[in-house]
Structures are given as structure tokens and as C-alpha cells.
Protein backbone atom coordinates (compact mmCIF):
# COMPACT_ATOMS: atom_id res chain seq x y z
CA UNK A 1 0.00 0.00 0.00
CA UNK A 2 2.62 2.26 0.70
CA UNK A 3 4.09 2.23 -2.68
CA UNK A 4 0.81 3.10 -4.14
CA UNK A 5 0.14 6.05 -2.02
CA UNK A 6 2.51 8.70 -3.72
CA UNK A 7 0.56 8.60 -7.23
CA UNK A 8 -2.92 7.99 -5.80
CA UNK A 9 -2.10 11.56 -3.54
CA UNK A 10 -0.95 13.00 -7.15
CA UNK A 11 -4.19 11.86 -9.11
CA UNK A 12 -6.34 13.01 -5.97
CA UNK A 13 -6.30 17.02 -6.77
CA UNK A 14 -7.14 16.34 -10.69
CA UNK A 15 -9.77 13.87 -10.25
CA UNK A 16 -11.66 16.54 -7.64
CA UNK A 17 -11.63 19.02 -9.44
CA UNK A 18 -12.73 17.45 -12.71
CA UNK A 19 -15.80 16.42 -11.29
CA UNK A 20 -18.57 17.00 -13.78
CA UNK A 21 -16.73 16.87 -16.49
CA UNK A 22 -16.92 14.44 -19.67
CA UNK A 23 -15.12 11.45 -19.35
CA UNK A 24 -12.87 9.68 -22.09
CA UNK A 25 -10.15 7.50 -22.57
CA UNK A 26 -6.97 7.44 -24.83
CA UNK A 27 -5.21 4.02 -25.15
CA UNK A 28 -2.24 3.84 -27.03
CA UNK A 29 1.06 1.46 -28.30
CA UNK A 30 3.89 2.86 -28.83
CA UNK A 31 7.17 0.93 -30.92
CA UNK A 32 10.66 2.67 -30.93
CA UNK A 33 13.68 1.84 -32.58
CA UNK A 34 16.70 3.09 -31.62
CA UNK A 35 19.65 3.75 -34.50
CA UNK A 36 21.77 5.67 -32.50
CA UNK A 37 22.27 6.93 -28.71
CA UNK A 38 21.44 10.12 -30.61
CA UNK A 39 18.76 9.18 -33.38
CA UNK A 40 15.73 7.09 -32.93
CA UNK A 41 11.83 7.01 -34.22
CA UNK A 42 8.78 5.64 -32.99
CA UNK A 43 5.56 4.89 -34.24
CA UNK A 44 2.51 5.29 -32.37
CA UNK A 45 -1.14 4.04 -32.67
CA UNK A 46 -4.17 5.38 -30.54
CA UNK A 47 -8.05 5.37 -30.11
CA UNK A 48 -9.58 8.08 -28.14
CA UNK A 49 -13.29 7.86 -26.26
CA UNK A 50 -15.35 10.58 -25.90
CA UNK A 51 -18.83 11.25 -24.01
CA UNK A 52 -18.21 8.91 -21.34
CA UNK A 53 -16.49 6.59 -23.11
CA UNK A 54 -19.32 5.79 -25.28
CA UNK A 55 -18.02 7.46 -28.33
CA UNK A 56 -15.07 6.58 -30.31
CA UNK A 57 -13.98 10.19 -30.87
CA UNK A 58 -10.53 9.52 -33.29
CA UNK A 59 -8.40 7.36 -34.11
CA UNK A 60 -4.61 8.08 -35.46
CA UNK A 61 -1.41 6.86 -36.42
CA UNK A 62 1.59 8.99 -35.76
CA UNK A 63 5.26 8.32 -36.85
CA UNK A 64 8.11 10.63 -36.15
CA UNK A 65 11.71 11.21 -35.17
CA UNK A 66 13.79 12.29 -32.10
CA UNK A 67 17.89 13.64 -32.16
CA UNK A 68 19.74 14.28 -28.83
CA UNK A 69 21.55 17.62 -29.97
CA UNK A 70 23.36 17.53 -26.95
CA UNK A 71 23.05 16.09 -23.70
CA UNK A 72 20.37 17.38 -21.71
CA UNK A 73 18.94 18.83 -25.15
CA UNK A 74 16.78 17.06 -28.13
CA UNK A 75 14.67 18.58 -30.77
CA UNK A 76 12.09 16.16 -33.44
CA UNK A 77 9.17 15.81 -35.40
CA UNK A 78 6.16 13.90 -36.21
CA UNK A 79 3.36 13.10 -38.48
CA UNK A 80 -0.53 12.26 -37.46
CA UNK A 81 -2.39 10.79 -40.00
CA UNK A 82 -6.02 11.09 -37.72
CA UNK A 83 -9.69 9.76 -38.89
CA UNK A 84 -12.10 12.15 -36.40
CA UNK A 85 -15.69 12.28 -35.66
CA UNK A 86 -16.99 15.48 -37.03
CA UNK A 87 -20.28 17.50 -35.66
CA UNK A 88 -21.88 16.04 -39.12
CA UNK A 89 -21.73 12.43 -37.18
CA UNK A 90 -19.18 11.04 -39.65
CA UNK A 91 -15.53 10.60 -39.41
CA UNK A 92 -13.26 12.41 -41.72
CA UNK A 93 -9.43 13.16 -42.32
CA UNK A 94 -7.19 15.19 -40.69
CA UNK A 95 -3.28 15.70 -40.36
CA UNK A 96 -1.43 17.35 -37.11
CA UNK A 97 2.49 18.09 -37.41
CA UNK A 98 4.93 18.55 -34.67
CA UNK A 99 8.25 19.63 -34.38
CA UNK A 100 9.97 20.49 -30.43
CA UNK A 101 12.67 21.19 -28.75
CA UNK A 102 12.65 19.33 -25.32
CA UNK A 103 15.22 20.04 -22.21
CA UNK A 104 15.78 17.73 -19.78
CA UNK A 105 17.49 17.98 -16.31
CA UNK A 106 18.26 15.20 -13.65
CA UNK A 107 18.45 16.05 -10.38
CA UNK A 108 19.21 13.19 -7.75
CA UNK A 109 16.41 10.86 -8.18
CA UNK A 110 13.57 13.76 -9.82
CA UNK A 111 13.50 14.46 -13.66
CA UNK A 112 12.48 17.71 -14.90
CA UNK A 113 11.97 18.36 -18.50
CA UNK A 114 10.22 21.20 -20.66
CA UNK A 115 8.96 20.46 -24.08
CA UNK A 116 8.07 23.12 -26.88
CA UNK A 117 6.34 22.57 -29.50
CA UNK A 118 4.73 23.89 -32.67
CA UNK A 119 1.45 22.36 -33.52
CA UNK A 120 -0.26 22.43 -36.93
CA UNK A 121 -3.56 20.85 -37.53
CA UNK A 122 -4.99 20.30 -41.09
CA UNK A 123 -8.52 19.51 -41.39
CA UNK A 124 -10.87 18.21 -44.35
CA UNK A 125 -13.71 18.96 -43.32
CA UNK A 126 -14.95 22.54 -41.81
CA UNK A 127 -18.55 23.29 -40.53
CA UNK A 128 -19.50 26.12 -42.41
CA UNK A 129 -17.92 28.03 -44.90
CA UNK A 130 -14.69 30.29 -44.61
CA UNK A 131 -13.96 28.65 -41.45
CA UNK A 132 -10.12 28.16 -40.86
CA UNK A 133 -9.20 24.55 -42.63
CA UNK A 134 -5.87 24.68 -40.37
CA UNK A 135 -5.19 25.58 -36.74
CA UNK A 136 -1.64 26.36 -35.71
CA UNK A 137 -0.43 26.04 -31.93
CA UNK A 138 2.41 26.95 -29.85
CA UNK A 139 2.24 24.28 -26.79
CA UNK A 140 4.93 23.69 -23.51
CA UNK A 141 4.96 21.50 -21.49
CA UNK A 142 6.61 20.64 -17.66
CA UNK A 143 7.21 17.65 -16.46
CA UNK A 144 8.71 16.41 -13.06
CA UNK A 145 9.08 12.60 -12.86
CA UNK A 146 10.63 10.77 -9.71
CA UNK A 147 12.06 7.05 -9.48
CA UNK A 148 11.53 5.21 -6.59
CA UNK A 149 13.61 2.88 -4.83
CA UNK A 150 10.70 0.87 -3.34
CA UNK A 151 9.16 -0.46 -6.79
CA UNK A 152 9.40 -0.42 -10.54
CA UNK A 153 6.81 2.48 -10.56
CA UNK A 154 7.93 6.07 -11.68
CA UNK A 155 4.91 8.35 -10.29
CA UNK A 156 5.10 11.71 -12.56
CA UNK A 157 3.24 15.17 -12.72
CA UNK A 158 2.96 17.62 -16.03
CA UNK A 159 1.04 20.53 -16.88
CA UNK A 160 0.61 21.93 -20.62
CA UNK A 161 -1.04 25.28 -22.05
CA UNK A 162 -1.51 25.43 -25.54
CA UNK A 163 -1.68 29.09 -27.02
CA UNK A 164 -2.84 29.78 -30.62
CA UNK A 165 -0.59 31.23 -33.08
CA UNK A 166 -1.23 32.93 -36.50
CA UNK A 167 -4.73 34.09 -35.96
CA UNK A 168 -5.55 37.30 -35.25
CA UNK A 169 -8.70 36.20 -33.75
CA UNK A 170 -7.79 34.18 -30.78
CA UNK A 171 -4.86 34.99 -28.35
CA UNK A 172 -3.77 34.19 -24.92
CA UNK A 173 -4.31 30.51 -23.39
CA UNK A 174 -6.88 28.61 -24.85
CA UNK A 175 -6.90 25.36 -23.23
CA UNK A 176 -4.63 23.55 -20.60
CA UNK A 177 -3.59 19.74 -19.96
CA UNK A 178 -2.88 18.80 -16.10
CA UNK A 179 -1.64 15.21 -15.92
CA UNK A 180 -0.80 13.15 -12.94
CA UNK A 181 0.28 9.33 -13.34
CA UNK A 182 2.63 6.52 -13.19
CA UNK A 183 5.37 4.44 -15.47
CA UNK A 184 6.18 1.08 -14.99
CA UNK A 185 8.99 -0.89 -16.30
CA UNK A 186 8.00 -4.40 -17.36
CA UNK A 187 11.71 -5.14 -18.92
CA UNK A 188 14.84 -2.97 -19.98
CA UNK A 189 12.75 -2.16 -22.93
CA UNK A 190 9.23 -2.30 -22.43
CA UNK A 191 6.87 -0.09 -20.00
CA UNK A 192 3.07 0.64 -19.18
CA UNK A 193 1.91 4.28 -18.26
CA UNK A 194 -1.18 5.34 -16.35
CA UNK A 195 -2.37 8.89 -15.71
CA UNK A 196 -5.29 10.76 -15.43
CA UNK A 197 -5.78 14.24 -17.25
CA UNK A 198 -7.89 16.99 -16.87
CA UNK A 199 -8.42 18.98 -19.86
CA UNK A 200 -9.64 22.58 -19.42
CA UNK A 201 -10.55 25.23 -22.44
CA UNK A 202 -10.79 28.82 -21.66
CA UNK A 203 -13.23 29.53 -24.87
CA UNK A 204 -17.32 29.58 -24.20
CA UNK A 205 -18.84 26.82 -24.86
CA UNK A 206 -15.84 24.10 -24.83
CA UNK A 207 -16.58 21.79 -21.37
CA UNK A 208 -14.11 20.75 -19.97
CA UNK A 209 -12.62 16.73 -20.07
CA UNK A 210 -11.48 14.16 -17.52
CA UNK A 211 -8.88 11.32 -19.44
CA UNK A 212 -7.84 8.29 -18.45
CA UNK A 213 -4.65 7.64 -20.20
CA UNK A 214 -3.35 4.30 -20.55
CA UNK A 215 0.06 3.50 -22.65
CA UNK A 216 2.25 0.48 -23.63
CA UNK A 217 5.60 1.24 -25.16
CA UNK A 218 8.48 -1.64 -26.72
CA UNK A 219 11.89 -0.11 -27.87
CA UNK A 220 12.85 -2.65 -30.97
């Protein structure tokens, strides 16, 4: 019990105050291949739940690539090929594109990183007409991760804003990511991840989400 009782005191805040919220959840595999200590890609394949799980929301395949510049320093990019459900009730295509810089900074048994990263989203299908057919974001992210002696579990807490870019007609934050969960290491190369997110948008009308978010990952 005791090793459970850092994360669950993590996950407590964000699951009170994301009461009355929707409810989804995004499961996901991820496979990595590493070429280099510096270069390696991964390919990663998700479903995402919406409306209390009910609703299969989207569904995506992303592929991309990561290069240590220097030590505590990486930058990469990535590709999401996504099939969404649209307000018409049908699914339809959309791309997102990422590229990031990401620091990251050990300190005795706690890892902190920051990520940035630009955000384009390409859609087919828009609701009425003259409505923006791409959406461009600016995102960063903090992360503080801590490994524990007593188990194989590596409780971790992040928090994400993401602020529009190139439009005129939005500015400041417009929504936020709060994430509290835990990594476990099966093997040297294989891990599960569990965390629960609370999604929050600062525009009218967008209500707010609680995630469960459940991961596999296998380094090839």
C-alpha cells in the first residue's frame, strides 16, 4: 500500500476538481527503434473515447523522429495521420504536425523536463464556410518525474497550455492539460503508463474533459 500512495495523492487534486466533467479515454502502443544513442523514431497508434467513453472520438497513427543535440537537449518531429468524428456524425481526415525542442534535467532521483512545440492541424472537413481549414499552436509543457527505490513504478506530474498562433482572432491561453500518473517498467525495454488528465478550455462553450490515459511502449 505504501508504494501506491505517492501517485494515488498525485491523481487526488485532478480527479476533484474534474468532477462533472466528460469522461474519455486514450489508449495507445507505442514501438521505438533506436539507430543511435542520438537518433531514434517511434511509431505510435491510438483510439480516443469521448462522451463517457461511449463514443469513439478519433483514431490516429503517428510516426516521427527524435535527435539528442546535446546532452540534456533534443529537438524532433512527427506526423498524425487522424480519422475524427466530425459535428456532421461522420468521421473524416485530418493531419497534425509537430516539431519540439525538449530540455531535460536530472536532479538526484527527480527528472524535470520542458517540451516546446509547434502544432499544426490540417482539417478536411470545416462546418460552415470560410472557417479556418488549419489551426496552428504553440504548446509547452513541464514535467517532473521521480524514481523510486521501493518499486518499478515512476509516479510523474505535467502541466501543458496550448496558445494559438497565426490568428488574429484568438490569443492568450486557450486550453490547458494537467496530468498526474505513473510508469512502470515491465523489462529494460518495455513499460506501461497510467495517468489521469484533466483537460480545461478557456473559450465559451468548450466543457471541460477528464482522461484516463493508458500506454504500452516496446523499444525494438
Amino acid at each position: 500500500m505504501k508504494k501506491l500512495l505517492f501517485p494515488v495523492l498525485l491523481l487526488l487534486p485532478l480527479i476533484l476538481s474534474g468532477q462533472g466533467n466528460d469522461f474519455g479515454i486514450w489508449a495507445g502502443i507505442t514501438g521505438k527503434h533506436e539507430f543511435s544513442k542520438k537518433l531514434d523514431a517511434e511509431l505510435f497508434l491510438s483510439t480516443r473515447t469521448t462522451d463517457n467513453t461511449s463514443v469513439l472520438d478519433q483514431y490516429f497513427a503517428e510516426a516521427g523522429m527524435n535527435y539528442k543535440i546535446i546532452k540534456y537537449l533534443s529537438a524532433g518531429g512527427s506526423v498524425r495521420l487522424i480519422n475524427k468524428l466530425e459535428d456532421d456524425g461522420n468521421y473524416h481526415f485530418r493531419q497534425k504536425f509537430y516539431f519540439y525542442l525538449k530540455g531535460e534535467v536530472p536532479v538526484g532521483r527527480f527528472d524535470f523536463s520542458g517540451r516546446l512545440t509547434y502544432q499544426r492541424a490540417v482539417m478536411s472537413y470545416v462546418e460552415d464556410e470560410g472557417d479556418p481549414q488549419s489551426e496552428n499552436y504553440l504548446r509547452f509543457k513541464v514535467k517532473a518525474a521521480f524514481e523510486t527505490k521501493i518499486s518499478p513504478l515512476s509516479p510523474f506530474i505535467s502541466f501543458e497550455p496550448f496558445f494559438p498562433v497565426f490568428d488574429d482572432t484568438k490569443n492568450g491561453i486557450e486550453k490547458t492539460r494537467a496530468s498526474a500518473g505513473c510508469e512502470l517498467k515491465i523489462t529494460r525495454k518495455s513499460s506501461v503508463e497510467a495517468a489521469f488528465v484533466l483537460e480545461n478550455f478557456t473559450r465559451e462553450g468548450k466543457a471541460g474533459k477528464n482522461i484516463l490515459s493508458l500506454g504500452f511502449q516496446q523499444v525494438f
